[in-house]
N, C-alpha and C. Protein backbone atom coordinates (compact mmCIF):
# COMPACT_ATOMS: atom_id res chain seq x y z
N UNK A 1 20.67 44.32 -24.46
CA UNK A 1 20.41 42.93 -24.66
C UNK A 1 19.90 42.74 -26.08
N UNK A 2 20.38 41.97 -26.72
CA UNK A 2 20.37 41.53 -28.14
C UNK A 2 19.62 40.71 -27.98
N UNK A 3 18.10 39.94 -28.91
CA UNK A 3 17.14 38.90 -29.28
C UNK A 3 15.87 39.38 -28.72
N UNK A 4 15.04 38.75 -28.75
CA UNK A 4 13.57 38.65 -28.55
C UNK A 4 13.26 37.44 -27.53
N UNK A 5 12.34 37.99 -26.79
CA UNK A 5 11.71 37.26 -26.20
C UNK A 5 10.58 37.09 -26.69
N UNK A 6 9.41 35.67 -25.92
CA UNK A 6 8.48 35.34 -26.27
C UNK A 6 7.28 36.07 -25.06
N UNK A 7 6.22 36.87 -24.99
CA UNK A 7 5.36 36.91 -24.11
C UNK A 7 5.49 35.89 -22.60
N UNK A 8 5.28 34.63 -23.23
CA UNK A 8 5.44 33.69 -22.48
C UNK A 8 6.11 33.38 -21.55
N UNK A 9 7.71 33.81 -22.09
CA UNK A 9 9.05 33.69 -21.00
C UNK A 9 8.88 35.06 -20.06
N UNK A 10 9.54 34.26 -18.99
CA UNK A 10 9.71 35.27 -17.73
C UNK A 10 11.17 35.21 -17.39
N UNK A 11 11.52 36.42 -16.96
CA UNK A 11 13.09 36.66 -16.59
C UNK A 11 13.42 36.86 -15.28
N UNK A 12 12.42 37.61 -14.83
CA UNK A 12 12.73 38.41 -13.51
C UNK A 12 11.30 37.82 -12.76
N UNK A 13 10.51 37.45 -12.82
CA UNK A 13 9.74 37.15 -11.30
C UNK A 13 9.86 35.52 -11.71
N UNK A 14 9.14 34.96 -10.54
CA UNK A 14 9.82 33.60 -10.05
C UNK A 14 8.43 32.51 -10.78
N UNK A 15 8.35 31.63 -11.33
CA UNK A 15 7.59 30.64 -11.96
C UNK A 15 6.30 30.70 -10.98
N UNK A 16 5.12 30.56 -11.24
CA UNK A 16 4.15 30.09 -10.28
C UNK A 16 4.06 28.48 -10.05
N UNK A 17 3.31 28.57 -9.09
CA UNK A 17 3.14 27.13 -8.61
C UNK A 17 2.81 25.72 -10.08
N UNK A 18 1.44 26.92 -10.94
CA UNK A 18 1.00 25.55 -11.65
C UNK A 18 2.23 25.42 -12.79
N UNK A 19 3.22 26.28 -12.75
CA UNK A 19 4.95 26.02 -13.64
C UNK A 19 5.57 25.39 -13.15
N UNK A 20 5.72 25.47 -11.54
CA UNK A 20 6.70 24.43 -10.77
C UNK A 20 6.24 23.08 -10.67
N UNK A 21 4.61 22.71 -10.75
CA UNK A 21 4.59 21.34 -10.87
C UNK A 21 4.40 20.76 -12.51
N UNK A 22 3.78 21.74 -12.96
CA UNK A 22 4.31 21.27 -14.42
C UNK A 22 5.42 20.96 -14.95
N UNK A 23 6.93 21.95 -14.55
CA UNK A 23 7.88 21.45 -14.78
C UNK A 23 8.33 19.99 -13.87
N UNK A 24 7.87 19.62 -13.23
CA UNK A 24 8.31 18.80 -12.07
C UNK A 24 8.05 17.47 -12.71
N UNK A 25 6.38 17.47 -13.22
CA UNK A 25 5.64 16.94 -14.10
C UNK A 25 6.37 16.08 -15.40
N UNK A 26 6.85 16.93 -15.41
CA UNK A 26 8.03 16.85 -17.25
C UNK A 26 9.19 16.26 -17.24
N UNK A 27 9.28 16.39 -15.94
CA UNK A 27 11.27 16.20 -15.34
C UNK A 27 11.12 14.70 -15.34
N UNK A 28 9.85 14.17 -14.51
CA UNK A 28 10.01 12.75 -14.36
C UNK A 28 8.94 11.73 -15.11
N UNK A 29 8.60 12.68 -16.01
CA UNK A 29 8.02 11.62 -17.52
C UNK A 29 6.84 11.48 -17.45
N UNK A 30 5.66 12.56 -16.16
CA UNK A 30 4.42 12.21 -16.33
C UNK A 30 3.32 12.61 -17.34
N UNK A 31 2.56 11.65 -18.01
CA UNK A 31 1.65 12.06 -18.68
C UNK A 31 0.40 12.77 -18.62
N UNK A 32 -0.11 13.39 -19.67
CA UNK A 32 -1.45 14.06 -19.46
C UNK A 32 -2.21 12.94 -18.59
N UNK A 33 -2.85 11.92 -19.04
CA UNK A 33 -3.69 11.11 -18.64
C UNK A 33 -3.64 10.68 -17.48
N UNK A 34 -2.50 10.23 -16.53
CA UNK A 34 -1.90 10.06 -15.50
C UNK A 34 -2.68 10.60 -14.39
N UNK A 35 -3.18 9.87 -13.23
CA UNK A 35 -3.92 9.76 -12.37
C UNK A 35 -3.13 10.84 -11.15
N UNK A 36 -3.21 12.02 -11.04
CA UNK A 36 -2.26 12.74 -10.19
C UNK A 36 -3.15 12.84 -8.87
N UNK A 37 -2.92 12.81 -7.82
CA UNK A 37 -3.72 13.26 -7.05
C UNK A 37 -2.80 14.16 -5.58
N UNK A 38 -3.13 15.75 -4.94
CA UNK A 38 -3.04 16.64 -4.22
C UNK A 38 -3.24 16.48 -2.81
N UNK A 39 -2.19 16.22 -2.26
CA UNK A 39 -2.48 15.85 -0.51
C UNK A 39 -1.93 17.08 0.10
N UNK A 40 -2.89 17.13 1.62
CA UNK A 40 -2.16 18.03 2.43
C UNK A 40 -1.40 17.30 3.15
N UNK A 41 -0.06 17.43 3.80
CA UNK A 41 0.16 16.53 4.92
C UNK A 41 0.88 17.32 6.11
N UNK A 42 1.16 16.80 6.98
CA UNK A 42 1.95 17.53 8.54
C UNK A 42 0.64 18.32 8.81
N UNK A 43 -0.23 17.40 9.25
CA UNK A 43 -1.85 17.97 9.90
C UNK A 43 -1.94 17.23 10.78
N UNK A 44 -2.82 17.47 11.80
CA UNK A 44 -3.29 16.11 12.60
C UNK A 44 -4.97 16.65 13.03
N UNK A 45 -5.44 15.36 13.53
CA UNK A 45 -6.91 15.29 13.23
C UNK A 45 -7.49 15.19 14.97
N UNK A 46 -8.01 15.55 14.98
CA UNK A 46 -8.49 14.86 16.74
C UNK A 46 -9.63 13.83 16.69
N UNK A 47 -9.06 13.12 17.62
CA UNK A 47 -9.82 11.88 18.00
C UNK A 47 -10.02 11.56 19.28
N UNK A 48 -10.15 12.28 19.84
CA UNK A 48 -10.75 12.21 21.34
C UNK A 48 -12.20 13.24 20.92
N UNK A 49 -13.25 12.51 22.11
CA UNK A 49 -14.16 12.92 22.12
C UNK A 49 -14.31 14.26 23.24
N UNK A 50 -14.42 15.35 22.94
CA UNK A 50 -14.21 16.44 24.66
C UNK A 50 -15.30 16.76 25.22
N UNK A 51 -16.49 16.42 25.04
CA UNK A 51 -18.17 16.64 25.38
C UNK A 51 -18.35 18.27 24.74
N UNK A 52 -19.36 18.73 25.69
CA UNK A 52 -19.86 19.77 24.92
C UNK A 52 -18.40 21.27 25.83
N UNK A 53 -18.47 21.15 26.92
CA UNK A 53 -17.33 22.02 27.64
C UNK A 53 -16.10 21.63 28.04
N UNK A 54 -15.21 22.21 27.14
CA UNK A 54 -13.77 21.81 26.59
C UNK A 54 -12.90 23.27 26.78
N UNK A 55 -11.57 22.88 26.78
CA UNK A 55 -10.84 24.54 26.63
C UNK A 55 -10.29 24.21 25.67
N UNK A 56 -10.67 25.78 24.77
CA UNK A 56 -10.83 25.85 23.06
C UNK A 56 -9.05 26.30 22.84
N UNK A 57 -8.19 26.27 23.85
CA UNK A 57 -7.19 26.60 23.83
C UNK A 57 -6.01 25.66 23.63
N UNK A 58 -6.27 24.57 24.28
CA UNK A 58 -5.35 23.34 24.27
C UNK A 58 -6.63 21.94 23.36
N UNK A 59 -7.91 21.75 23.42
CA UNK A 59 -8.76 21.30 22.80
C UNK A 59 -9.63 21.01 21.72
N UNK A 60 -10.20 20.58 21.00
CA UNK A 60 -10.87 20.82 20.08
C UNK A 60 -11.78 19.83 19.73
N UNK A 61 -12.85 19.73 18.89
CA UNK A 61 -13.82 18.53 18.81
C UNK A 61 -13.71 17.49 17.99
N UNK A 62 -13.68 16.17 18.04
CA UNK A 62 -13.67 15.18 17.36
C UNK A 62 -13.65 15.33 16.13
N UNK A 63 -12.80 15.08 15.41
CA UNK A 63 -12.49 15.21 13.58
C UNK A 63 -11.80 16.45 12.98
N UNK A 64 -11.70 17.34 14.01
CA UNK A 64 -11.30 18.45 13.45
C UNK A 64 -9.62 18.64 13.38
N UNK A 65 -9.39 18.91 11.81
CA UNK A 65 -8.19 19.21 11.16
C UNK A 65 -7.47 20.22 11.67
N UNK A 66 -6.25 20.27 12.19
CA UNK A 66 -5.55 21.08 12.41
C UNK A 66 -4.32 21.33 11.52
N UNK A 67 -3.97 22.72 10.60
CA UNK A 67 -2.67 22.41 9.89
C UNK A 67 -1.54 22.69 11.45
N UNK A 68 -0.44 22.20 11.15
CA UNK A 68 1.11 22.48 11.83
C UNK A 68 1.31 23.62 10.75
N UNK A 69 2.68 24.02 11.93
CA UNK A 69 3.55 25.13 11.01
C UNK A 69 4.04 24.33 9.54
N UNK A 70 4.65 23.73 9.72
CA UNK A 70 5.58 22.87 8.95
C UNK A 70 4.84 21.61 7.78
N UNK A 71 3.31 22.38 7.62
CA UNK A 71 2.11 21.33 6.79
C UNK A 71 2.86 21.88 5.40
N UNK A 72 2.53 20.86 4.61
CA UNK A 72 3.33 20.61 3.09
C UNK A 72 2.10 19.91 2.37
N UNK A 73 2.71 20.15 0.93
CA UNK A 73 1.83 19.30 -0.08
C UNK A 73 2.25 17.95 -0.65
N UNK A 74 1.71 17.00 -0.72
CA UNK A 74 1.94 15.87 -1.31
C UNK A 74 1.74 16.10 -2.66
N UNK A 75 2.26 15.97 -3.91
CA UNK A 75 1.42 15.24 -4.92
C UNK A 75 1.88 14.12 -5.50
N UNK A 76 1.06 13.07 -5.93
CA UNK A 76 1.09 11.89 -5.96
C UNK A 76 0.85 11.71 -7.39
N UNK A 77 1.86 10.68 -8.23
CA UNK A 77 0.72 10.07 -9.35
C UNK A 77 0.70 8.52 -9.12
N UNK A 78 -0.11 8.57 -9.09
CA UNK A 78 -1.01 6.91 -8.42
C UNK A 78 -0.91 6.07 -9.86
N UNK A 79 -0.88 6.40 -10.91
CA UNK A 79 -0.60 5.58 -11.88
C UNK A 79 0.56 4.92 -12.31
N UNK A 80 1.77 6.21 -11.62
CA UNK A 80 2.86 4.77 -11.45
C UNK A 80 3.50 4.47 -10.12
N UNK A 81 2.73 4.17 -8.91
CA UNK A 81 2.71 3.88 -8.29
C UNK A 81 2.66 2.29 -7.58
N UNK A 82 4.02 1.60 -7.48
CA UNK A 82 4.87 0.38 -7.52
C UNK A 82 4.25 -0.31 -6.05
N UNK A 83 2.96 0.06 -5.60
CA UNK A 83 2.72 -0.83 -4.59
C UNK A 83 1.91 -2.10 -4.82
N UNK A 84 2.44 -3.15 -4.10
CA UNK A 84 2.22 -4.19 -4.30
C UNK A 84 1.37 -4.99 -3.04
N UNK A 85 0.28 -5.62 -3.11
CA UNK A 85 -0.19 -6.30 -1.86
C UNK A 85 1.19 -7.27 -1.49
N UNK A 86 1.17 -7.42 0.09
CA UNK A 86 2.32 -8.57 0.56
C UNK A 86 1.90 -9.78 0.16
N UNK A 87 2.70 -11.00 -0.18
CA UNK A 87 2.27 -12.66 -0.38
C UNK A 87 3.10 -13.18 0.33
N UNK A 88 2.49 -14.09 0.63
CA UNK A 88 2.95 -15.26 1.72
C UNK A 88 4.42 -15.64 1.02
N UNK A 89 5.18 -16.12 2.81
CA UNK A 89 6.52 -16.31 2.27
C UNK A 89 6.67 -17.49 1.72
N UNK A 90 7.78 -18.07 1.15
CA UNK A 90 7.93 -19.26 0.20
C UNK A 90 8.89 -19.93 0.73
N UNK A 91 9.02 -20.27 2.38
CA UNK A 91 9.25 -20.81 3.15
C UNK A 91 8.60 -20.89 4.44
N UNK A 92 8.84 -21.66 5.78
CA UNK A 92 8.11 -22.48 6.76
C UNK A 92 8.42 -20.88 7.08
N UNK A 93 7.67 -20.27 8.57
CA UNK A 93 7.93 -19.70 8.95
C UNK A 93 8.58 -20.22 10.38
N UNK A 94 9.98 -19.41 10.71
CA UNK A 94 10.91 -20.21 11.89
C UNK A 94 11.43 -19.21 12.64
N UNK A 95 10.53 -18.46 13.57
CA UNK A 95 11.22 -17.24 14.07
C UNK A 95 12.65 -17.42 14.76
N UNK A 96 13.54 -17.00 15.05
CA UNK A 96 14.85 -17.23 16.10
C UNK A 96 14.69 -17.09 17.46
N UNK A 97 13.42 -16.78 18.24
CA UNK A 97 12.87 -16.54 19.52
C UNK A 97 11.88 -17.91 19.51
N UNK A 98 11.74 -18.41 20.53
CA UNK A 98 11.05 -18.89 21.13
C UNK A 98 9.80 -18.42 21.30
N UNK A 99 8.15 -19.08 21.05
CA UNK A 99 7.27 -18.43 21.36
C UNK A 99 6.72 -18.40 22.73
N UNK A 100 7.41 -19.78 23.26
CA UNK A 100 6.75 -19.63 24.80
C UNK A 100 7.73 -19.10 25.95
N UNK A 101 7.25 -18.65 26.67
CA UNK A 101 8.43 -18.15 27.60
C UNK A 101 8.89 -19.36 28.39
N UNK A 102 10.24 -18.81 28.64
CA UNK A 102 11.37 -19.47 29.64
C UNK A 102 10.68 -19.77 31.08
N UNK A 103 11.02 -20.21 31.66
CA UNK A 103 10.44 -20.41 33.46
C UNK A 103 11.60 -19.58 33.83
N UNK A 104 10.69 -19.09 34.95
CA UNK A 104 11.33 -18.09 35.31
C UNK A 104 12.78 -18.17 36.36
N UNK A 105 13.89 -17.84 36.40
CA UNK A 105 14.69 -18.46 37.71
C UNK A 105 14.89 -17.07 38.70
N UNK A 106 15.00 -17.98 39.76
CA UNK A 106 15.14 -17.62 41.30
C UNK A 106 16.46 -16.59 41.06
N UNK A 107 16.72 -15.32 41.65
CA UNK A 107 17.79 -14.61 41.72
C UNK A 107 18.05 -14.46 43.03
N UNK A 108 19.34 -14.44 43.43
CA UNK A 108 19.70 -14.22 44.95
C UNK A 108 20.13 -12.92 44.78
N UNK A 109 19.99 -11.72 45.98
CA UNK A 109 20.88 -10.48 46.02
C UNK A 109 21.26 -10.72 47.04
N UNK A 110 22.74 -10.48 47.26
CA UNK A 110 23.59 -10.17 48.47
C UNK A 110 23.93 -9.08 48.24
N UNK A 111 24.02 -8.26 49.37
CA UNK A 111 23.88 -7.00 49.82
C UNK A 111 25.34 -6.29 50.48
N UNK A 112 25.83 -7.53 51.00
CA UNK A 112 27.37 -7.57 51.79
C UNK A 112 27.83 -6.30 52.73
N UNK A 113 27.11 -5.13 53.06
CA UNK A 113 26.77 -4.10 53.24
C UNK A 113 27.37 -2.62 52.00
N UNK A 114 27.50 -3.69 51.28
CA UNK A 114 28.32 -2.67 49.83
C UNK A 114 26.83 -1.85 49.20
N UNK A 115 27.39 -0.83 48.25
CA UNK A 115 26.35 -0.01 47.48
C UNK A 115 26.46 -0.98 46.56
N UNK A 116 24.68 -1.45 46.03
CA UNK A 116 24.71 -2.17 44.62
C UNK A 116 24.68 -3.24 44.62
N UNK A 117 25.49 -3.93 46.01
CA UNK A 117 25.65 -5.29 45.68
C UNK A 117 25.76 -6.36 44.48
N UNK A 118 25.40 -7.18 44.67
CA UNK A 118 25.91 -8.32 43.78
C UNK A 118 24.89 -9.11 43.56
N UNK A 119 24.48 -10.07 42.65
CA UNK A 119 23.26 -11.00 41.85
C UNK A 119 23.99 -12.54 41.17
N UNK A 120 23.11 -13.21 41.60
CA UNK A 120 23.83 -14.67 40.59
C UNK A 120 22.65 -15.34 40.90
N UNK A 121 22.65 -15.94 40.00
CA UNK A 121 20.84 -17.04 39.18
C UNK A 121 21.62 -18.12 40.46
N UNK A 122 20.29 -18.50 41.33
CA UNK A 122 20.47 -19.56 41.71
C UNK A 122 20.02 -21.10 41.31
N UNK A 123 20.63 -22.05 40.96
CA UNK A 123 20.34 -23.10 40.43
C UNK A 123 19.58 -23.85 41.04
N UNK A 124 18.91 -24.69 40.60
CA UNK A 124 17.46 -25.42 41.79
C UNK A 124 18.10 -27.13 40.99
N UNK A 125 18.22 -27.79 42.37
CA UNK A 125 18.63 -29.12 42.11
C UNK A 125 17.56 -30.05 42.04
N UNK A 126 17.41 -30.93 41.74
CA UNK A 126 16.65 -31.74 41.45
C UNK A 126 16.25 -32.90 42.01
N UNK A 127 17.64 -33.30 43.01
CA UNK A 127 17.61 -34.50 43.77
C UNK A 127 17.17 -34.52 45.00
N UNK A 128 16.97 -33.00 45.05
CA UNK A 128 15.75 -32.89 46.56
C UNK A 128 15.03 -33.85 46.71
């Protein structure tokens, strides 16, 4: 192999982590100053209370973090981060449902001695 390398460069073992987010870092334009912040996620937390005698097998105590197989890292930069509070719409609001319910109608089943039978809304007259 012909040239020089630098100390620095690596050929044969694989980048470490603080290279893979640095390069990651670079790829999509973030700055030094830039508000980054490190999440764990695919955890879950318990929120049931189990008193003091619990089975430590299927159980555990209020607040306590559990990782999953499948827990990952977030990282975030919150400085360019495009969230916006919601604002009111700039029209009436007019859902396509109805808010009050329908009255309810009477259903007949005939049975005819068939499996399943048969159903039809019976109509209620008025001139009773």
């Amino acid at each position: 192999m012909i040239g020089k390398l630098d100390p620095e460069e690596r050929i044969m073992e694989p980048p470490t982590i603080n290279e893979q987010v640095i390069s990651i870092a670079q790829k999509y334009g973030w700055e030094e100053g830039d508000n980054i912040v490190v999440e764990m996620a695919g955890t879950q937390v318990s929120g049931i209370d189990v008193g003091e005698e619990y089975n430590k097998k299927w159980q555990s105590p209020i607040g306590t973090r559990k990782c999953n197989k499948e827990a990952f890292i977030v990282i975030k930069n919150l400085s360019r981060d495009p969230f916006e509070s919601s604002k009111p719409m700039d029209r009436e609001h007019k859902p396509h449902h109805s808010s009050t319910p329908d009255e309810p109608q009477d259903i007949v089943v005939n049975m005819d001695g068939g499996v399943g039978g048969s159903w039809e809304v019976k109509e209620e007259n008025d001139e009773s």
